[in-house]
Each structure stands twice: as structure tokens, then as C-alpha cells.
C-alpha atoms as a PDB file:
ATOM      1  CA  UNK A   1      99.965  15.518 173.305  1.00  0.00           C
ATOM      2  CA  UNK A   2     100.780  16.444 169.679  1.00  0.00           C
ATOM      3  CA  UNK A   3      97.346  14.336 168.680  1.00  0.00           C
ATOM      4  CA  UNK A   4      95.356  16.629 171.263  1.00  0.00           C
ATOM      5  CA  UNK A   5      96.993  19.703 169.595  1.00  0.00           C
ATOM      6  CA  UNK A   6      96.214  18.667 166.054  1.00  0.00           C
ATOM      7  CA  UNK A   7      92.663  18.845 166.903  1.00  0.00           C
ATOM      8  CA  UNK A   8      92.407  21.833 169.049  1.00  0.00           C
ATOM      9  CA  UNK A   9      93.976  23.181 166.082  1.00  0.00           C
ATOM     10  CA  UNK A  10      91.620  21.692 163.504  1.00  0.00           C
ATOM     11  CA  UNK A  11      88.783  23.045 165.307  1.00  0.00           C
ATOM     12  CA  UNK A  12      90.555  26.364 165.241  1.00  0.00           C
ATOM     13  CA  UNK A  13      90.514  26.335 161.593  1.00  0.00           C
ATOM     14  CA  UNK A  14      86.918  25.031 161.157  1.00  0.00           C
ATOM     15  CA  UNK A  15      87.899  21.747 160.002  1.00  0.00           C
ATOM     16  CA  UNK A  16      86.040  18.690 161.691  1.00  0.00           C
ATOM     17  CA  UNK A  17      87.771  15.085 162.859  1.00  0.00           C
ATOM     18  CA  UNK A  18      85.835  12.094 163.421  1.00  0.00           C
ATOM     19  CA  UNK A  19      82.847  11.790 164.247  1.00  0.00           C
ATOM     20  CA  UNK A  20      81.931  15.458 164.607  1.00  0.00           C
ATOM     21  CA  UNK A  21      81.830  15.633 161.135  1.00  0.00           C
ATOM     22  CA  UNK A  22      78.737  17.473 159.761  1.00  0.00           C
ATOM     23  CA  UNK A  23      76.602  18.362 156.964  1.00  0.00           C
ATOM     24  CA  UNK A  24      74.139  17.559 153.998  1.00  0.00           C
ATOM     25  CA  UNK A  25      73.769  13.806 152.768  1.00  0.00           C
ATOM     26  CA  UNK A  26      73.682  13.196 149.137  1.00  0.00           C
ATOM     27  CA  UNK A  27      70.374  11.767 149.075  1.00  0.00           C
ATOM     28  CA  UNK A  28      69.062  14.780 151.499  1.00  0.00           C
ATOM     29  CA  UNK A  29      70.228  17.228 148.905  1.00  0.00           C
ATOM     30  CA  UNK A  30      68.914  15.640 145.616  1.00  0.00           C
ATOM     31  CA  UNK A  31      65.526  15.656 147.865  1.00  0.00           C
ATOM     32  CA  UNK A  32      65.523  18.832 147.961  1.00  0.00           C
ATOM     33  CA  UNK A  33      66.979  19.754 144.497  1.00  0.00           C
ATOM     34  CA  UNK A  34      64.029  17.450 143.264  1.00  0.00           C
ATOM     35  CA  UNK A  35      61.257  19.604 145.889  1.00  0.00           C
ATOM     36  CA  UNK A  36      62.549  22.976 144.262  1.00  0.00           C
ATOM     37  CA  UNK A  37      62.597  21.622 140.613  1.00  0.00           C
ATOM     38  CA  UNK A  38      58.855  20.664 141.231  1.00  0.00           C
ATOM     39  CA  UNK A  39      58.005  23.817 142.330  1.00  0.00           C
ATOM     40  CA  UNK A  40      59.972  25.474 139.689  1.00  0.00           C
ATOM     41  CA  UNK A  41      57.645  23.543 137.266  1.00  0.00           C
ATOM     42  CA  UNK A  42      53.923  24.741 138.881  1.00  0.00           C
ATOM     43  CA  UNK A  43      55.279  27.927 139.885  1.00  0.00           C
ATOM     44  CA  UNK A  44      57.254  29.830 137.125  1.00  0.00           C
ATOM     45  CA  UNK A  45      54.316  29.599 134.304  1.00  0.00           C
ATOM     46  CA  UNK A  46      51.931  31.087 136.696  1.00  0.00           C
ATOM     47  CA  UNK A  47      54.826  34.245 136.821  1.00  0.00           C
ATOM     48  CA  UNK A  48      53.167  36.682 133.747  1.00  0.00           C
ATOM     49  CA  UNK A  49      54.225  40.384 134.476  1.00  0.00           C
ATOM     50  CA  UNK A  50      52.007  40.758 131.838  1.00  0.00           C
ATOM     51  CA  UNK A  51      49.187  40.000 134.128  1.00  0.00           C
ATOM     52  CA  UNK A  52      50.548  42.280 136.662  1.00  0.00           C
ATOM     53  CA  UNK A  53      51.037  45.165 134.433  1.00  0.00           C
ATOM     54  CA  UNK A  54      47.404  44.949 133.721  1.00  0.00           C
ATOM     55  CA  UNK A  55      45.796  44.499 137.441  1.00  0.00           C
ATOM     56  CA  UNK A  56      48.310  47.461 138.618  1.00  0.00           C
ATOM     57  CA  UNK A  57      46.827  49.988 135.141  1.00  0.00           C
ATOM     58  CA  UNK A  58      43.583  48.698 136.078  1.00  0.00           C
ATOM     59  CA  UNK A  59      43.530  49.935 139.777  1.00  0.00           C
ATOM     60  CA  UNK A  60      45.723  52.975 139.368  1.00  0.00           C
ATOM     61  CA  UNK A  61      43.014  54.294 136.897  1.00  0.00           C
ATOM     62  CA  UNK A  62      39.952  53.998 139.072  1.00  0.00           C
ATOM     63  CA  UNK A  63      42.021  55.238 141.983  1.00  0.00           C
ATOM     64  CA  UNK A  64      43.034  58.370 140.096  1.00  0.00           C
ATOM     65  CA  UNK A  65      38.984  59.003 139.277  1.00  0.00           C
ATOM     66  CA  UNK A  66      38.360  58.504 142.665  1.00  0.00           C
ATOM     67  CA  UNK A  67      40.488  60.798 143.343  1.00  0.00           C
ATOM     68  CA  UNK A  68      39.449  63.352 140.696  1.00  0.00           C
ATOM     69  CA  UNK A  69      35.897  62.867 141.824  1.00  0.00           C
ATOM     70  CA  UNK A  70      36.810  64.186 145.534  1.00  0.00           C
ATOM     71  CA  UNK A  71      39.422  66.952 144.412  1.00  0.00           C
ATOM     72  CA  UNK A  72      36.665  68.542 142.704  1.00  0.00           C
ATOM     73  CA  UNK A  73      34.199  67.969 145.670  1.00  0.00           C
ATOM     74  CA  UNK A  74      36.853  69.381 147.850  1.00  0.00           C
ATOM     75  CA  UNK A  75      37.922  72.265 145.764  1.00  0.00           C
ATOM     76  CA  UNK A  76      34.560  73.181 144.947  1.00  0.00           C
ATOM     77  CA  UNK A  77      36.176  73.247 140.926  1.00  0.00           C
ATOM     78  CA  UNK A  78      35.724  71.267 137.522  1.00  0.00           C
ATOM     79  CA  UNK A  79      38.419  68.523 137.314  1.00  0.00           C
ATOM     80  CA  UNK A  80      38.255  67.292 133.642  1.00  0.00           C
ATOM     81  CA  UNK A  81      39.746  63.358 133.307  1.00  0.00           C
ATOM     82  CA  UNK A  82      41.345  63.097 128.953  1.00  0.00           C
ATOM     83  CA  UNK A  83      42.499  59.600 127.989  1.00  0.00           C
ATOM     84  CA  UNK A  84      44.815  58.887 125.076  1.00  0.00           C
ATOM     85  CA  UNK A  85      45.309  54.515 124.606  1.00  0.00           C
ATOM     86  CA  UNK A  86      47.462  54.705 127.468  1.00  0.00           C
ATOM     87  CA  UNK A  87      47.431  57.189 129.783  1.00  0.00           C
ATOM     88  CA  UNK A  88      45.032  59.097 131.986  1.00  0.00           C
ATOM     89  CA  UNK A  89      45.340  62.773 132.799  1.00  0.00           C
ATOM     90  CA  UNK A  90      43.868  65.106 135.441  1.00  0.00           C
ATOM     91  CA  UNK A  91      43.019  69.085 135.013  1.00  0.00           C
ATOM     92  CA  UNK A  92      41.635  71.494 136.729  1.00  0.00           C
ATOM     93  CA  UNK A  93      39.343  74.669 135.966  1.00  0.00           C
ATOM     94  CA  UNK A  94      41.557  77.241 137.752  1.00  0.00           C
ATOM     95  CA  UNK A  95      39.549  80.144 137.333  1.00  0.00           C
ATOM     96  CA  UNK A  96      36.420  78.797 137.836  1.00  0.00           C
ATOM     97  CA  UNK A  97      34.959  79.701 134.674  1.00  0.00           C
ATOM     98  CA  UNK A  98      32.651  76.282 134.151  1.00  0.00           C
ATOM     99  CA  UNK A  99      30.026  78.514 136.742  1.00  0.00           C
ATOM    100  CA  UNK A 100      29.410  80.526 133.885  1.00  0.00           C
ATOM    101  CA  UNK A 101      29.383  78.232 131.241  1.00  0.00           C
ATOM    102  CA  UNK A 102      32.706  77.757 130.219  1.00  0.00           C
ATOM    103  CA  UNK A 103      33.562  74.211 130.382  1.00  0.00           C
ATOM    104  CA  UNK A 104      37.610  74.737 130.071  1.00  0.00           C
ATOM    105  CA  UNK A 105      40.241  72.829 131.933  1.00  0.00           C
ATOM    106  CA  UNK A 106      43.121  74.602 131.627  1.00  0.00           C
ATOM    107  CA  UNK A 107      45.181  74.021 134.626  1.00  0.00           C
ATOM    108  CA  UNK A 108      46.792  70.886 135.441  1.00  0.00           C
ATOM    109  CA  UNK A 109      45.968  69.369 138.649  1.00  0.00           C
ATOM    110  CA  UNK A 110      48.313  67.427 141.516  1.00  0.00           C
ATOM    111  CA  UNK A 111      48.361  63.844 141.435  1.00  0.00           C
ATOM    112  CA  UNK A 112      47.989  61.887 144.628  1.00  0.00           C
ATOM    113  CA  UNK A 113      51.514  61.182 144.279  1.00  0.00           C
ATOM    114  CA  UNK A 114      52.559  64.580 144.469  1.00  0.00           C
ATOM    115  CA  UNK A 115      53.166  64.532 140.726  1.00  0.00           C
ATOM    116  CA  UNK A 116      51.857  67.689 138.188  1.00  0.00           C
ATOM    117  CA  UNK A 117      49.664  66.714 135.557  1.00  0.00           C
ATOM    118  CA  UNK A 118      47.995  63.741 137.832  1.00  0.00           C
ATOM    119  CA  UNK A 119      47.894  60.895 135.685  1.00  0.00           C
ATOM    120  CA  UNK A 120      48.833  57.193 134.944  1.00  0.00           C
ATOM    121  CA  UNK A 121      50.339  55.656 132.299  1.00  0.00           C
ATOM    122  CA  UNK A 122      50.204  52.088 131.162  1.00  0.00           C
ATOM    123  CA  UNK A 123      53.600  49.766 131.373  1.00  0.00           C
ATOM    124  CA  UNK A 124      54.476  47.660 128.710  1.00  0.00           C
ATOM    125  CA  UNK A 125      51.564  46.663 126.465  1.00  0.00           C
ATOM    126  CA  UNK A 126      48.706  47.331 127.912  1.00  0.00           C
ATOM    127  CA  UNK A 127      46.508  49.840 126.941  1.00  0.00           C
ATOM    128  CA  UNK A 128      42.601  50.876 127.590  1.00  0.00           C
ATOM    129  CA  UNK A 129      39.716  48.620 125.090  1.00  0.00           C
ATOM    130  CA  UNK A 130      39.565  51.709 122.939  1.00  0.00           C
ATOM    131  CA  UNK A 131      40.345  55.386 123.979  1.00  0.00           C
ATOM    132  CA  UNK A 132      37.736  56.305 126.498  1.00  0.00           C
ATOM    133  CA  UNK A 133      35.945  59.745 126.209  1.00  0.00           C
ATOM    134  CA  UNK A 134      36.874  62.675 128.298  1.00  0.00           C
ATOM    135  CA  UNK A 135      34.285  63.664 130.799  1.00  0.00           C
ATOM    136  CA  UNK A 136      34.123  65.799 133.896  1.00  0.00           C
ATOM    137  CA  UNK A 137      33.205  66.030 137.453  1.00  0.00           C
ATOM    138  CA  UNK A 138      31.340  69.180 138.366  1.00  0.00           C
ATOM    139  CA  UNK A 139      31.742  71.133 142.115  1.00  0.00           C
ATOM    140  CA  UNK A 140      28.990  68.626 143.485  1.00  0.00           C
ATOM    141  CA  UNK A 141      31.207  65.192 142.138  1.00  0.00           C
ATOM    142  CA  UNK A 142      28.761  64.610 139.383  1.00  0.00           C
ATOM    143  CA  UNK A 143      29.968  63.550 136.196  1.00  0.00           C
ATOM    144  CA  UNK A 144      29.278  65.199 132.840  1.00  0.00           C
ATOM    145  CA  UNK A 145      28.683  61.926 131.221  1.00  0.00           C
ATOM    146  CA  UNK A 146      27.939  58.157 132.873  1.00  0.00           C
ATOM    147  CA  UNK A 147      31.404  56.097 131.222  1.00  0.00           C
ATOM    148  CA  UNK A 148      32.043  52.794 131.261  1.00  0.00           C
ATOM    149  CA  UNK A 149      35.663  51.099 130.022  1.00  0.00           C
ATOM    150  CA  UNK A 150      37.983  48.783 130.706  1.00  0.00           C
ATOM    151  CA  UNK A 151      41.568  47.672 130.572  1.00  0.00           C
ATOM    152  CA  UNK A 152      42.514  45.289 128.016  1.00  0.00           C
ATOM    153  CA  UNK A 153      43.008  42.530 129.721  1.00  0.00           C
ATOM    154  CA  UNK A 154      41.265  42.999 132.846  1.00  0.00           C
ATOM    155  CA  UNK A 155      38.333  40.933 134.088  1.00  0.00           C
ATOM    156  CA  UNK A 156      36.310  44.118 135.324  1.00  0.00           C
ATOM    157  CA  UNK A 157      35.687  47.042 133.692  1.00  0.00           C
ATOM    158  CA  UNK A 158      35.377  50.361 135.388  1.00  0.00           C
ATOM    159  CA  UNK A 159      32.132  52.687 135.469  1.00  0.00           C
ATOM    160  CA  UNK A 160      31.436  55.824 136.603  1.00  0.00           C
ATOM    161  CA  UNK A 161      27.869  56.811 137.361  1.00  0.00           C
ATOM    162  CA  UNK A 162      26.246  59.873 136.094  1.00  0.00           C
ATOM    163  CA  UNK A 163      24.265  61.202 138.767  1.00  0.00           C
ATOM    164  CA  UNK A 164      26.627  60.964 141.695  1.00  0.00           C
ATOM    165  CA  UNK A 165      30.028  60.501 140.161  1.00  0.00           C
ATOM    166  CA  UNK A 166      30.707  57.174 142.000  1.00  0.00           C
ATOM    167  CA  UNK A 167      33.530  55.336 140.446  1.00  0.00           C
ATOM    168  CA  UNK A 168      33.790  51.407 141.019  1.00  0.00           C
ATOM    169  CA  UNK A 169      34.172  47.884 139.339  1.00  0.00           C
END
């Protein structure tokens, strides 16, 4: 009786007896210490925020001209796009004065992410290959100039077409 007791109360405390004794074996665990350390090797030099920083600025810019390109369809108003190295900005011609001639922006315009000016700004080091000219998009989605630039860095540059406004890679 007091052996049964000692392992009823063994197994009450987690503990193990005999052969019910389980767990890792010392050759299965420097396996697998020896998988992961491989891994670690092919793996962690392929890791460059760097690169990440660069694909994210790359997209988030032609996004926010897409989006520029349909506000101004949709509002039937002059969205003007300014750069500076690292940032893009949106505004908007609030009082519609570009009909007449006047080519002002002075308004700022509403991201996509809800944020006033709509713009994006680089992270880290990246930055545009040069600063890229400001340019419009008219009522119709047509841009004031055809532009083409690209993120330093990045495999594809980014154009917009003159005649329709059409922004892609």
C-alpha cells in the first residue's frame, strides 16, 4: 500500500515513475537545434527592412496618385500632387478657380486613410531618385504633365500618363 500511494501521489504532482517517463532525447533535440541553426543561416540575411521600407514607399506612392487621380474625377476639382525627397502631398482647388485659369491648390485634401494633408512619407532612408515635379490632375483625371520617377531602390519606377492620367508600374 504505501508504494501504490507514493505513485498516485507522484502523478498528483506531475512527476513520472518508471517507465512512464517522457520527453525529448538528447540526440532529438541537438537535431533540431542543428535544423533551426540552418535555417537561421539562409534565412536571417535575406531579413533587410531596408528592402521593405522601400517596396512599402514604393506602393503607398502610386496608391496615393491613384487615388488623387479619382478624387479629382469624383469631385469634379484640381487635386495638385508636390513632392519634397521624401514625402508626397495631396491638395485640392477648393474654390474651383483652375476653370478660370487659376491653377491654385490651396486646400488640403483627405487622405485615404482619413488623414488631412493626404500624403506619404518615406521611413528610414529611403527617399525618391531626385525630387519629382509637381503636376496636376484636372476635373476629367488628366494630368498637367506625363511624369515618370522612381523610388531609390525600387526595381520599377512609376509613370503617370499625360492624356488620361493613368498611374502604373
Amino acid at each position: 500500500m504505501p508504494i501504490e500511494f507514493s505513485r498516485f501521489r507522484a502523478k498528483r504532482l506531475g512527476l513520472c515513475l518508471g517507465k512512464e517517463q517522457a520527453g525529448f532525447t538528447v540526440i532529438e533535440l541537438v537535431m533540431v537545434m542543428l535544423l533551426v541553426g540552418i535555417l537561421a543561416v539562409f534565412v536571417a540575411p535575406r531579413f533587410n527592412p531596408t528592402d521593405f521600407n522601400v517596396r512599402a514607399f514604393h506602393d503607398q506612392t502610386r496608391s496615393l496618385l491613384r487615388y488623387a487621380q479619382k478624387s479629382a474625377v469624383a469631385q469634379r476639382r484640381t487635386v495638385c500632387v508636390t513632392f519634397t525627397s521624401t514625402q508626397a502631398t495631396l491638395t485640392v482647388d477648393a474654390d474651383r478657380s483652375s476653370v478660370t485659369g487659376s491653377s491654385g491648390c490651396e486646400s488640403n485634401l483627405t487622405g485615404p486613410d482619413g488623414n488631412t494633408p493626404g500624403m506619404v512619407t518615406a521611413r528610414g532612408t529611403v527617399t525618391y531618385v531626385g525630387v519629382p515635379a509637381a503636376f496636376r490632375f484636372d476635373a476629367l483625371g488628366q494630368a498637367s504633365a506625363a511624369q515618370t520617377f522612381s523610388v531609390a531602390g525600387a526595381a520599377n519606377s512609376i509613370t503617370v500618363e499625360l492624356a488620361t492620367g493613368y498611374v502604373h508600374e
